[in-house]
Protein backbone atom coordinates (compact mmCIF):
# COMPACT_ATOMS: atom_id res chain seq x y z
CA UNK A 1 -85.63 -63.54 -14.75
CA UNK A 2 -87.62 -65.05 -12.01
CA UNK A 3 -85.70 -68.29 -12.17
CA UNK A 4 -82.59 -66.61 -11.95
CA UNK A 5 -83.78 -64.51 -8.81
CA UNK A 6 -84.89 -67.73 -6.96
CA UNK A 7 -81.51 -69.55 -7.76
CA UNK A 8 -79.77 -66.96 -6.72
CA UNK A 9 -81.46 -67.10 -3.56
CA UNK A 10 -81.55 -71.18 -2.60
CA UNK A 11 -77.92 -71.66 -4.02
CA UNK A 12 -76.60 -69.47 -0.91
CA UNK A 13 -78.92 -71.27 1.69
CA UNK A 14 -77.63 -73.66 4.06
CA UNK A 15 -80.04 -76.70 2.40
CA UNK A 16 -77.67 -76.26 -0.92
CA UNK A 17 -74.69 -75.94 1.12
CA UNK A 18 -75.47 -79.20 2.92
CA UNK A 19 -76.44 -80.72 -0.03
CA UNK A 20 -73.33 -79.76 -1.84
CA UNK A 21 -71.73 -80.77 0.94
CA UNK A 22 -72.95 -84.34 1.58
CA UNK A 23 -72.31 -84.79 -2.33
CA UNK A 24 -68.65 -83.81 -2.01
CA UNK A 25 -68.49 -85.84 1.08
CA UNK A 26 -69.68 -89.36 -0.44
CA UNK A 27 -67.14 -89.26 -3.04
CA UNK A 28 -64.19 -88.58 -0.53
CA UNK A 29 -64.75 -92.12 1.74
CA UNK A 30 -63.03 -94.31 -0.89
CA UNK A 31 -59.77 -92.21 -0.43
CA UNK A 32 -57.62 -93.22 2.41
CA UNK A 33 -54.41 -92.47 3.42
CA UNK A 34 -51.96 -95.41 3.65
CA UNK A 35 -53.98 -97.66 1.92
CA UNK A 36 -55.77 -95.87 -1.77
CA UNK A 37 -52.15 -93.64 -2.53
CA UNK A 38 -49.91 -96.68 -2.07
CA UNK A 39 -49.91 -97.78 -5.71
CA UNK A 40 -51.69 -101.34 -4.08
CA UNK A 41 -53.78 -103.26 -7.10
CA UNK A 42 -56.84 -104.37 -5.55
CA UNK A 43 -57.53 -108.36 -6.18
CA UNK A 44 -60.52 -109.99 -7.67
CA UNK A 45 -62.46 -111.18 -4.91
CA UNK A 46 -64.46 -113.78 -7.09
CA UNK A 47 -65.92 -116.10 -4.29
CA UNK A 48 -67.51 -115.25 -1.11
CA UNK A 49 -68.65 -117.34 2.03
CA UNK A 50 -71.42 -116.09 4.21
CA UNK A 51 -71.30 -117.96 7.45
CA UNK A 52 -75.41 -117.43 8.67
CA UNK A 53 -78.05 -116.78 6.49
CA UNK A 54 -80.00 -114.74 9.28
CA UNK A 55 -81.86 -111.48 8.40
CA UNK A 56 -78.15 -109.69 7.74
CA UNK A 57 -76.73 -112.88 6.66
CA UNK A 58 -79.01 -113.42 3.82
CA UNK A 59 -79.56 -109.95 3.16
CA UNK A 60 -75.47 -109.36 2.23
CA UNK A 61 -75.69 -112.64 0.68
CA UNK A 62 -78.24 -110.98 -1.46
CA UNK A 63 -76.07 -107.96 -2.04
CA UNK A 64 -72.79 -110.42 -3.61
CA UNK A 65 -75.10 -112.27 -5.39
CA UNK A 66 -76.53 -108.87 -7.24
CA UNK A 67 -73.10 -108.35 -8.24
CA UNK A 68 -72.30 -111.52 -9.56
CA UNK A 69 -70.02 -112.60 -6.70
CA UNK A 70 -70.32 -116.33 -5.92
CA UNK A 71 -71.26 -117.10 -2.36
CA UNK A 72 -71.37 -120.30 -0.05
CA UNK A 73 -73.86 -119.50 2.18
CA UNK A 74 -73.10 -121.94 5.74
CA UNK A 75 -75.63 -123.15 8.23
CA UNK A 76 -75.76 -124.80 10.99
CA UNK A 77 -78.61 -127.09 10.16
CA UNK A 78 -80.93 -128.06 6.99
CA UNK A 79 -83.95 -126.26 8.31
CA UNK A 80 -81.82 -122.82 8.98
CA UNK A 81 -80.17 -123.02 5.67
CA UNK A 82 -83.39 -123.66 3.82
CA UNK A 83 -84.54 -120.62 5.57
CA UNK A 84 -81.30 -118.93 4.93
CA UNK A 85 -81.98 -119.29 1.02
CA UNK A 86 -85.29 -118.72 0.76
CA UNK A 87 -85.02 -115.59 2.07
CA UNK A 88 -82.26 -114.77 -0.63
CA UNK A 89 -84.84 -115.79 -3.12
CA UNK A 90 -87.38 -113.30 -1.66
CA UNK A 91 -85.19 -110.76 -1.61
CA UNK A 92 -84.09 -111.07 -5.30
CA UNK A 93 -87.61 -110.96 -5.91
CA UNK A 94 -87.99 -108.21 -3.87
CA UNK A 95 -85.71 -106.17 -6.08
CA UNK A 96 -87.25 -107.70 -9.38
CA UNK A 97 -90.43 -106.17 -8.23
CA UNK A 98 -89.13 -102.85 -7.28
CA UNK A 99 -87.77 -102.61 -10.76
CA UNK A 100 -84.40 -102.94 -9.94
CA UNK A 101 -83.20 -106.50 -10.90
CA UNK A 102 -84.06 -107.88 -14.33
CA UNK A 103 -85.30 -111.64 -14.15
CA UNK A 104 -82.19 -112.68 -16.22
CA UNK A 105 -80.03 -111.49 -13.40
CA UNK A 106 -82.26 -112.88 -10.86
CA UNK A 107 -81.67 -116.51 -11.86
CA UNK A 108 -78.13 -115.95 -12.43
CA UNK A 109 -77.91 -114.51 -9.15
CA UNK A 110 -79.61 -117.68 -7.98
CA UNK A 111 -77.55 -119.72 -9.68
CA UNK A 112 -74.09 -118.00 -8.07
CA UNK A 113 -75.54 -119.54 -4.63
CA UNK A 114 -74.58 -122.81 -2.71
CA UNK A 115 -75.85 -123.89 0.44
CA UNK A 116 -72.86 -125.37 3.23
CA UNK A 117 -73.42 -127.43 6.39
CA UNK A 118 -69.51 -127.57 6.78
CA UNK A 119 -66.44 -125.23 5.94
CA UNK A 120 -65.54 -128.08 2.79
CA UNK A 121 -66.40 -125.30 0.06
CA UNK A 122 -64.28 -123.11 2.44
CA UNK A 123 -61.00 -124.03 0.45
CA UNK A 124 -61.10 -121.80 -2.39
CA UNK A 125 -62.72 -118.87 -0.98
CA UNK A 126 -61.26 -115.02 -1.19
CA UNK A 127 -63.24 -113.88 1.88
CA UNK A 128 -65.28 -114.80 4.21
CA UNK A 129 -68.00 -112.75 6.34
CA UNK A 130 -69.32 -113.89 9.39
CA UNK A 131 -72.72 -112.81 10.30
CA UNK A 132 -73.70 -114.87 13.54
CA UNK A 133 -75.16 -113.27 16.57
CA UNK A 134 -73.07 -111.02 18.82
CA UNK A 135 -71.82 -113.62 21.47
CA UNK A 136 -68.18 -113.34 21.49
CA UNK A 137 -66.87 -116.82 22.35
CA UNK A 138 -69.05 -117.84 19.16
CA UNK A 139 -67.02 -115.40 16.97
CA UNK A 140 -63.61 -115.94 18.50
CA UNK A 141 -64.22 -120.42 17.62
CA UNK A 142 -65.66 -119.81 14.14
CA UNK A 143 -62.58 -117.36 13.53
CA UNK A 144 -60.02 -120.08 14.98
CA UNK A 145 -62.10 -122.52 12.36
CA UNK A 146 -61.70 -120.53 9.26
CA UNK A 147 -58.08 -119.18 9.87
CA UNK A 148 -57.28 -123.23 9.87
CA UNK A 149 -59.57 -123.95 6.52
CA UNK A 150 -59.53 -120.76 4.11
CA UNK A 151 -56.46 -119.92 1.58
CA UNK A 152 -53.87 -117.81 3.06
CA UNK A 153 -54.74 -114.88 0.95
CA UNK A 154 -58.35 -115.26 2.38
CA UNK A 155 -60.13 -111.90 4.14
CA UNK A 156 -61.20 -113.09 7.57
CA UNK A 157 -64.73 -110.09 7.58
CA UNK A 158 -67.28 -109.94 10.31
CA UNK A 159 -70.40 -108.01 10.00
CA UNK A 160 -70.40 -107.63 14.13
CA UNK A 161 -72.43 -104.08 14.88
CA UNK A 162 -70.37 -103.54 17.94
CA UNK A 163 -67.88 -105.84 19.00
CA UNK A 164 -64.01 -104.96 18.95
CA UNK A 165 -62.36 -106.65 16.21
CA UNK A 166 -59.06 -107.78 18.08
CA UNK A 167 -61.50 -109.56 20.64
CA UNK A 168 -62.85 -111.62 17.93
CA UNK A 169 -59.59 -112.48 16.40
CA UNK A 170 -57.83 -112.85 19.50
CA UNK A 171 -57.54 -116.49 19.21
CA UNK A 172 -56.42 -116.62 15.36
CA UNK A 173 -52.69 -115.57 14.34
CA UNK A 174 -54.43 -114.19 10.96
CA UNK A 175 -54.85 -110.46 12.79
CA UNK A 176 -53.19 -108.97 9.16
CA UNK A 177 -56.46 -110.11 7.30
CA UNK A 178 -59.20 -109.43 9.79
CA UNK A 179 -61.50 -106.47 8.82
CA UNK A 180 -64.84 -105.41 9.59
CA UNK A 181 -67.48 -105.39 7.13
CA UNK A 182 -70.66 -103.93 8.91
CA UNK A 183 -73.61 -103.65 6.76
CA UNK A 184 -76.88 -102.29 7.94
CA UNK A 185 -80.32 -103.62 7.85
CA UNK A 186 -81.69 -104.77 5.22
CA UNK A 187 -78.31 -105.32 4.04
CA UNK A 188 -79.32 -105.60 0.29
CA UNK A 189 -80.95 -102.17 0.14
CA UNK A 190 -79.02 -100.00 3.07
CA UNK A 191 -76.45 -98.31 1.05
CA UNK A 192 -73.78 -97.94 3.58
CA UNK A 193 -70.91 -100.39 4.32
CA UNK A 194 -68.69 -99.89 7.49
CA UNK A 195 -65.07 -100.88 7.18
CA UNK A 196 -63.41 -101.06 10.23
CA UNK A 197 -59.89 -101.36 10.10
CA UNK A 198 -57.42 -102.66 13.69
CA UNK A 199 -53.99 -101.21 13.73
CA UNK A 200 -53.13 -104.70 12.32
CA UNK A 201 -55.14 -105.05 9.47
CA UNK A 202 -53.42 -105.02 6.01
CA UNK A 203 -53.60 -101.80 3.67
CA UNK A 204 -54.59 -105.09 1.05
CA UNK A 205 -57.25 -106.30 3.01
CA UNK A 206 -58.61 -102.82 3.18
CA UNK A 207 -57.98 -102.25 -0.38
CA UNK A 208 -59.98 -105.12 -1.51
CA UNK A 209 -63.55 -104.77 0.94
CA UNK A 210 -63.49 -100.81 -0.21
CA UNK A 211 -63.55 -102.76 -4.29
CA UNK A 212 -66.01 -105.22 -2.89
CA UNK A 213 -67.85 -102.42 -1.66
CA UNK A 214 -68.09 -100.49 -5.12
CA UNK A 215 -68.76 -103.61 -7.05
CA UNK A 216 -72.56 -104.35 -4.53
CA UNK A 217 -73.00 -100.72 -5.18
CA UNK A 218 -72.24 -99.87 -1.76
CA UNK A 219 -70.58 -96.55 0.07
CA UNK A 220 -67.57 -97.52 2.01
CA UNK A 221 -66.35 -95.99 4.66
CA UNK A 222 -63.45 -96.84 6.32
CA UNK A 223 -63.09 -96.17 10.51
CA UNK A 224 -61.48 -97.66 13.12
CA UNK A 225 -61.83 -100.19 15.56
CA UNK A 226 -63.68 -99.32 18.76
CA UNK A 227 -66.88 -100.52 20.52
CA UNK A 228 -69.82 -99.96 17.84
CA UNK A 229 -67.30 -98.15 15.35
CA UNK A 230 -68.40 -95.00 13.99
CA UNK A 231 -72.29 -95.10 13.40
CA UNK A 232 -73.85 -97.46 15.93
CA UNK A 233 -71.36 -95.85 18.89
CA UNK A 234 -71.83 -91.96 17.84
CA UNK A 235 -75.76 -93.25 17.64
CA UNK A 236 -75.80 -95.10 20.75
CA UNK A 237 -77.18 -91.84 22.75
CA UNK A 238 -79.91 -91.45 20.39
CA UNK A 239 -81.79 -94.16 21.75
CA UNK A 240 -80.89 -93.38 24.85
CA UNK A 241 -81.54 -90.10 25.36
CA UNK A 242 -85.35 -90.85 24.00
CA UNK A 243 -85.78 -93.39 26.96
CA UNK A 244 -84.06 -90.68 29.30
CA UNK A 245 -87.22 -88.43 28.06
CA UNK A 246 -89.33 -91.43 28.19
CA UNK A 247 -88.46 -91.81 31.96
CA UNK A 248 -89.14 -87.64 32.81
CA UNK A 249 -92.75 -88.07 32.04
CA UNK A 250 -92.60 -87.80 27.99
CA UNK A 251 -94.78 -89.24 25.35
CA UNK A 252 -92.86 -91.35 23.51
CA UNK A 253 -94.96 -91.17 20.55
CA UNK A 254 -94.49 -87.53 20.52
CA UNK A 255 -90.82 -88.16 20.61
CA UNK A 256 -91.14 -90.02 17.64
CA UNK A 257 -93.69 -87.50 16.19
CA UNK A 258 -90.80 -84.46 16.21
CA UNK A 259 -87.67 -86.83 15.37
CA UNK A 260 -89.65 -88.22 12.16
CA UNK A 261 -90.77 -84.09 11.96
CA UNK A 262 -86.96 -83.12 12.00
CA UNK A 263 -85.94 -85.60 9.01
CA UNK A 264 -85.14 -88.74 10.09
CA UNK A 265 -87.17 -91.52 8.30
CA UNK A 266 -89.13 -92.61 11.60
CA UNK A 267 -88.56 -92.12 15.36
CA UNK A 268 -86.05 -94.01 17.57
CA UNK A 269 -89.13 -96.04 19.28
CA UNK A 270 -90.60 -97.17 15.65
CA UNK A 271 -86.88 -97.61 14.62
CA UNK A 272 -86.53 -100.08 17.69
CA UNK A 273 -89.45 -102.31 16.72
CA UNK A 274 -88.07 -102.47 13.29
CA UNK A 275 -84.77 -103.52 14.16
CA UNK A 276 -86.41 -106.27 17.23
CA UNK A 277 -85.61 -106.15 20.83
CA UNK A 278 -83.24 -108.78 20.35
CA UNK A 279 -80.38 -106.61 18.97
CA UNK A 280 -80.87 -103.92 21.67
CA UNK A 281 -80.77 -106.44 24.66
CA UNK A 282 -77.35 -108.23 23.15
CA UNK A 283 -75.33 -105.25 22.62
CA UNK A 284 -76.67 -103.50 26.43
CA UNK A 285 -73.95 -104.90 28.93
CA UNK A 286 -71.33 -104.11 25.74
CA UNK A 287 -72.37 -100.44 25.80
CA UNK A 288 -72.39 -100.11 29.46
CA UNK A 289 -69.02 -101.49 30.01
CA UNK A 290 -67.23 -99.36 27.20
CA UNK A 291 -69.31 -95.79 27.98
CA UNK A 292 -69.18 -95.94 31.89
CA UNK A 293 -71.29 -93.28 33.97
CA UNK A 294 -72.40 -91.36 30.22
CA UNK A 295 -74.24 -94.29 29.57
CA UNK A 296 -77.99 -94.13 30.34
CA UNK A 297 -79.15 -97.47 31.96
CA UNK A 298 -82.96 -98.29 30.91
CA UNK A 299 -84.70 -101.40 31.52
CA UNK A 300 -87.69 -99.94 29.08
CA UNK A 301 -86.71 -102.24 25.84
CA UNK A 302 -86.29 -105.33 28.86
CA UNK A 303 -89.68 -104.59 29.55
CA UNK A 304 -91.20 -104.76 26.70
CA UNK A 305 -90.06 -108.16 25.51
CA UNK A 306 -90.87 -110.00 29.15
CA UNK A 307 -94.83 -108.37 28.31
CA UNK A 308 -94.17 -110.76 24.65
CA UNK A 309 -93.34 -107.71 22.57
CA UNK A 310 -90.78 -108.40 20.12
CA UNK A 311 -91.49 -105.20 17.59
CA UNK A 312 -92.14 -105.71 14.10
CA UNK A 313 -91.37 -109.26 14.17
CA UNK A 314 -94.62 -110.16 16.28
CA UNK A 315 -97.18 -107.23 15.06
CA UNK A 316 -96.56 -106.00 19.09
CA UNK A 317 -94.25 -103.56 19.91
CA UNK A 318 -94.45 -99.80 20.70
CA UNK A 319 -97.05 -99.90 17.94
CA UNK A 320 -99.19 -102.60 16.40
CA UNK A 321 -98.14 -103.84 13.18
CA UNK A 322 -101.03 -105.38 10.87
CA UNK A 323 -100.40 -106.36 7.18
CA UNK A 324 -101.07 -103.89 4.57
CA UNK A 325 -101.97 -101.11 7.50
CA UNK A 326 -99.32 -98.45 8.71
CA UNK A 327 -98.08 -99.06 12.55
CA UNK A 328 -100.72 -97.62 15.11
CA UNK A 329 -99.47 -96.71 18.65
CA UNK A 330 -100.51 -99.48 21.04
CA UNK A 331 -102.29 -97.16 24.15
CA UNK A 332 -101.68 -100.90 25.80
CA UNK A 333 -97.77 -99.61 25.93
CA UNK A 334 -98.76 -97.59 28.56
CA UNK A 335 -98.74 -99.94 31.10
CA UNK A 336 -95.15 -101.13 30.54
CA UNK A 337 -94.29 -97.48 30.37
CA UNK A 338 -95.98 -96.39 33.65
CA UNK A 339 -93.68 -99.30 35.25
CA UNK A 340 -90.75 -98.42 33.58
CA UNK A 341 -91.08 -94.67 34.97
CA UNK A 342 -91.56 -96.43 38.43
CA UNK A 343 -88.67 -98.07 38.42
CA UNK A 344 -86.13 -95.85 36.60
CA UNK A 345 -87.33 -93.30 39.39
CA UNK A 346 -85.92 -90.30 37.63
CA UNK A 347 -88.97 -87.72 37.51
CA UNK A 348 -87.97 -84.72 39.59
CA UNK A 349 -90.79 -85.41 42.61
CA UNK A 350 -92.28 -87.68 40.92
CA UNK A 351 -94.13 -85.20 38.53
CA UNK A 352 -93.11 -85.34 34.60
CA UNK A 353 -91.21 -82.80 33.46
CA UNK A 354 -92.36 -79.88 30.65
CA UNK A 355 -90.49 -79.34 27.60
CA UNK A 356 -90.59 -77.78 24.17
CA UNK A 357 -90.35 -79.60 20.85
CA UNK A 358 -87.21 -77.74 20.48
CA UNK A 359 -85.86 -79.78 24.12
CA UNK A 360 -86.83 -82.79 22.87
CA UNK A 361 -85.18 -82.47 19.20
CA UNK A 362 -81.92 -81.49 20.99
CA UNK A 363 -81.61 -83.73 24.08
CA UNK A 364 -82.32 -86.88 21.63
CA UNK A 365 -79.60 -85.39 18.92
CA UNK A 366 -77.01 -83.07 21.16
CA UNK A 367 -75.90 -85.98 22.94
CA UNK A 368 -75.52 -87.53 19.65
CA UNK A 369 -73.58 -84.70 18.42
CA UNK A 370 -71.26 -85.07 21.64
CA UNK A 371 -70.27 -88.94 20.93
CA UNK A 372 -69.30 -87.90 17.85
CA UNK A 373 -67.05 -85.17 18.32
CA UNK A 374 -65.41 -88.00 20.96
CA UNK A 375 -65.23 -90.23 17.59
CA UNK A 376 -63.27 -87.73 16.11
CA UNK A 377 -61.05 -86.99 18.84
CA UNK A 378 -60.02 -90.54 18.29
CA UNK A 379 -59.18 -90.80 15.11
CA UNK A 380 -62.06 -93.47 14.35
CA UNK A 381 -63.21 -91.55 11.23
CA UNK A 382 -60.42 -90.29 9.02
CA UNK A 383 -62.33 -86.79 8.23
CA UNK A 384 -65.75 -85.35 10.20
CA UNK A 385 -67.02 -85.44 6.54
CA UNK A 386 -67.16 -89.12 6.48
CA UNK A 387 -69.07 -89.25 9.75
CA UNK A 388 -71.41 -86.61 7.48
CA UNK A 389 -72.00 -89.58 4.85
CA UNK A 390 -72.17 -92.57 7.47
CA UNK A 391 -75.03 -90.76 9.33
CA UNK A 392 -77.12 -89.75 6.36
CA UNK A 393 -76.18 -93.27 4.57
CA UNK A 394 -76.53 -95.71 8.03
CA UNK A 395 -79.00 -94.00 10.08
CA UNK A 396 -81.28 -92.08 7.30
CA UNK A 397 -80.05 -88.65 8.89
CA UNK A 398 -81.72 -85.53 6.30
CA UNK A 399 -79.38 -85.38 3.36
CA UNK A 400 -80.39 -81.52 3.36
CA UNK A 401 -79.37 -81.44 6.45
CA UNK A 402 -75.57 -81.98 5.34
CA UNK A 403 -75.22 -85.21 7.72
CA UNK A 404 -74.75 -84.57 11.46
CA UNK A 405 -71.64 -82.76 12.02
CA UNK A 406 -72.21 -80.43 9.24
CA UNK A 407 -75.74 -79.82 10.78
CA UNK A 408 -74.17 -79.57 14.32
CA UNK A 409 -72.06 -76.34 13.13
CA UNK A 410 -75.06 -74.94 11.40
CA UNK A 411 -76.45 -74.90 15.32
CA UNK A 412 -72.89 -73.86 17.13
CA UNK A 413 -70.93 -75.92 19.19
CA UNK A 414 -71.08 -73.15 22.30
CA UNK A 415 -74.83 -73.31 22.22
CA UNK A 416 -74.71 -77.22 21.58
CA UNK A 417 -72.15 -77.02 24.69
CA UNK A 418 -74.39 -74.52 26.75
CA UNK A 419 -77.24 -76.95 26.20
CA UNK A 420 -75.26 -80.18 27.44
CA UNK A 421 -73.94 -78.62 30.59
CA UNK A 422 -77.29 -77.58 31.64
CA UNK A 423 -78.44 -80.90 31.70
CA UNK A 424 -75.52 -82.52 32.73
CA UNK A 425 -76.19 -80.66 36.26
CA UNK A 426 -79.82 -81.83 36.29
CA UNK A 427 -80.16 -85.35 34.96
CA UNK A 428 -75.98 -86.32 35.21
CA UNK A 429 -73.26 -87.78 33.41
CA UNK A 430 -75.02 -89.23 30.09
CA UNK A 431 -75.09 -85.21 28.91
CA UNK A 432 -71.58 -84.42 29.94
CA UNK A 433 -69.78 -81.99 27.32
CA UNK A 434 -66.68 -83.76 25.52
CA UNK A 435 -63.55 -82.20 25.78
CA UNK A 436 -63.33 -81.92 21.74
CA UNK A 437 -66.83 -80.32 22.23
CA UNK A 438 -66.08 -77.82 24.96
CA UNK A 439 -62.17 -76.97 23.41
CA UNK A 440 -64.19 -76.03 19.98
CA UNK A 441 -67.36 -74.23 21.98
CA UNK A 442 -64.20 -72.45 23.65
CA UNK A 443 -62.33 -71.45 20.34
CA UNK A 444 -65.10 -70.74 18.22
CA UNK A 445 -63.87 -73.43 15.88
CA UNK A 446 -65.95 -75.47 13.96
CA UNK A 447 -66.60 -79.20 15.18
CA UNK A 448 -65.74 -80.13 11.53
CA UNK A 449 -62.67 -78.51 10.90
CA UNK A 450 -59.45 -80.29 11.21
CA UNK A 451 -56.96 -80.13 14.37
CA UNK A 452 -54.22 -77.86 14.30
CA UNK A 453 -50.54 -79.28 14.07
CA UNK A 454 -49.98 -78.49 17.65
CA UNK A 455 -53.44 -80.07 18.68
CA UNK A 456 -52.36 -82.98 16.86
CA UNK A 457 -49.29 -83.10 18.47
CA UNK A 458 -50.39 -82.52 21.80
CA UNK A 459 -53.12 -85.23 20.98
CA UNK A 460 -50.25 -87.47 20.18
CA UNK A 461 -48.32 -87.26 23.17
CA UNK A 462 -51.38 -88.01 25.67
């Protein structure tokens, strides 16, 4: 009788909800309209080539492999391809040890691997993903290579985080088989795989990298092409918005304290010296360019790598990393931090300001919730549901949570909206309510649900 009393009581809460929810939700991203109810047969994608066996390189590498997919991995020189497959081999140890790869399949996994210097073993390939550091005119020649070298029927993927796809294929006349293919770090564990789709990319195309996908055990999720897609652009405030705080006078290690508190796996300052400096300093003049004045301009991560912090990588970043010990906060930060403040000049007279845990949960994740109500405006995700699974999946959002939109209606998108405009008239543009946001504080609606026909017809004609 007890039992039955207690499951009558969770299986109304809003934790089963979400988690019902989120379920639901990550068996819905694999049907899209125009492409999965076409009656298309998707084709055996048999042989893959990897162009840079860098930490995503190798680590998707690692993820075709698993699932005995053969794969040309392409360097530029003998010492970066020796480094390129070595770290495949760690990996597939990796996942030996964790109990998830039997030995048998680790040496045929090895075996499915051949190292390139040149695009000759390019000939026969069904796709190939390019995972090269995010300098465009680097992309746009290794594209115009390919096109020239790979089979017709050849997939033309790039694993780029944030770069728009018809830039990089600008210079190819291929523009039918181009597709995004944006795994996250490390790409042989991180469940989620991005698929971004132009308006010219083939239903096929699409087709066959969602197959892929299921075949390396991934989660696909299709979106569209925009400056850093669906995950990395609705998160791009997140990181933000804790360097905003930063700059009013906050600890940032109590920033991390209440966002790890909250759910999320760690904070965004441990999260930065996980992923390196180097990521967050390419992608900076890309951000500010597409997001205007509601991009927050820090020069906090700069900073930090001209005082030889790198993150992780080095053992020096926010916190000091030492082998077999869990990351300490280095109090040496401080020092960067104190000239950071001076320069960003943003403390109201120069004092820092007082806030709640509560402020600090929901200016880091409101403005989060904002971008993404913009990403659904556009049409970048198909349903909010899939934005759900991409932010529990990509960015380790709390699965009870329901993923961000469905925890951004258990909130309310008038308070959410209150919230924004409040400090939108006291710090400025970077908290300014979305339209979406402000129509669907206005309505009562829920951010989730779906426009009406004569929203989406108004939307249409704009």
């Amino acid at each position: 009788m007890q039992e039955a009393k207690v499951f009558k009581e969770l299986v109304v809460s809003t934790t089963s909800r979400a988690l019902v929810h989120a379920f639901f939700a990550q068996r819905s991203t694999t049907k899209v309209p125009g492409v999965t109810d076409i009656q298309l047969k998707p084709r055996n994608i048999r042989k893959v080539a990897v162009i840079g066996g860098g930490l995503m390189g190798s680590g998707i590498a690692t993820a075709l492999l698993v699932g005995n997919i053969s794969v040309v991995l392409k360097e530029v020189n003998p010492q970066f391809l020796q480094r390129g497959q070595k770290t495949i081999a760690g990996n597939l140890e990796g996942l030996v040890k964790r109990g998830s790869l039997t030995k048998d399949k680790m040496s045929k996994a090895i075996s499915l691997l051949k190292g390139a210097l040149d695009y000759s073993d390019f000939k026969d390939v069904d796709m190939v993903i390019e995972a090269v550091i995010e300098k465009v005119p680097l992309k746009q020649s290794i594209f115009a290579d390919i096109e020239k070298i790979c089979p017709p029927h050849c997939i033309l993927a790039t694993n780029t985080s944030t770069i728009d796809l018809n830039v990089i294929g600008e210079k190819t006349n291929s523009q039918d088989r181009i597709i995004g293919a944006h795994f996250f770090s490390p790409a042989h564990i991180m469940p989620l795989l991005e698929i971004v789709r132009t308006e010219k990319t083939s239903p096929q195309a699409i087709l066959d990298l969602i197959t892929v996908g299921k075949i390396i055990r991934k989660v696909p999720v299709v979106v569209g092409n925009c400056t850093g897609f669906a995950v990395n652009r609705t998160f791009f405030p997140y990181t933000q918005g804790a360097q905003l705080l930063v700059s009013l006078g906050i600890d940032l290690f109590r920033i991390d304290r209440i966002i790890s508190n909250f759910g999320m796996p760690m904070g965004p300052f441990q999260l930065q010296d996980l992923a390196g400096y180097g990521v967050a300093l390419a992608v900076k003049d890309i951000y500010a360019a597409a997001f205007g004045t509601r991009n927050f301009n820090s020069v906090l991560v700069d900073l930090m790598a001209e005082t030889g912090r790198q993150g992780k990588s080095n053992g020096k970043g926010y916190y000091l990393y030492e082998k077999g010990a869990k990351p300490k906060p280095d109090p040496n930060v401080q020092l960067v931090i104190d000239e950071y403040r001076k320069q960003a000049k943003t403390m109201p007279a120069g004092k820092p300001v007082t806030l709640s845990d509560q402020d600090i949960l929901e200016m880091v994740f409101f403005p989060v919730v904002n971008e993404a109500c913009r990403v659904m405006d556009e049409n970048v995700v198909i349903r909010a549901a899939d934005l759900d699974i991409a932010s529990v999946l990509g960015m380790g959002f709390p699965k009870y949570r329901g993923g961000l939109v469905f925890w951004a209606d258990t909130v309310g998108a008038s308070y959410i909206h209150s919230k924004l405009s409040k400090w939108a008239e006291a710090y400025g543009d970077f908290f300014k309510p979305s339209s979406y946001l402000e129509e669907r504080a206005k309505s009562g609606r829920p951010l989730a649900a779906p426009r009406t026909a004569h929203q989406a017809s108004t939307r249409s004609r704009m």
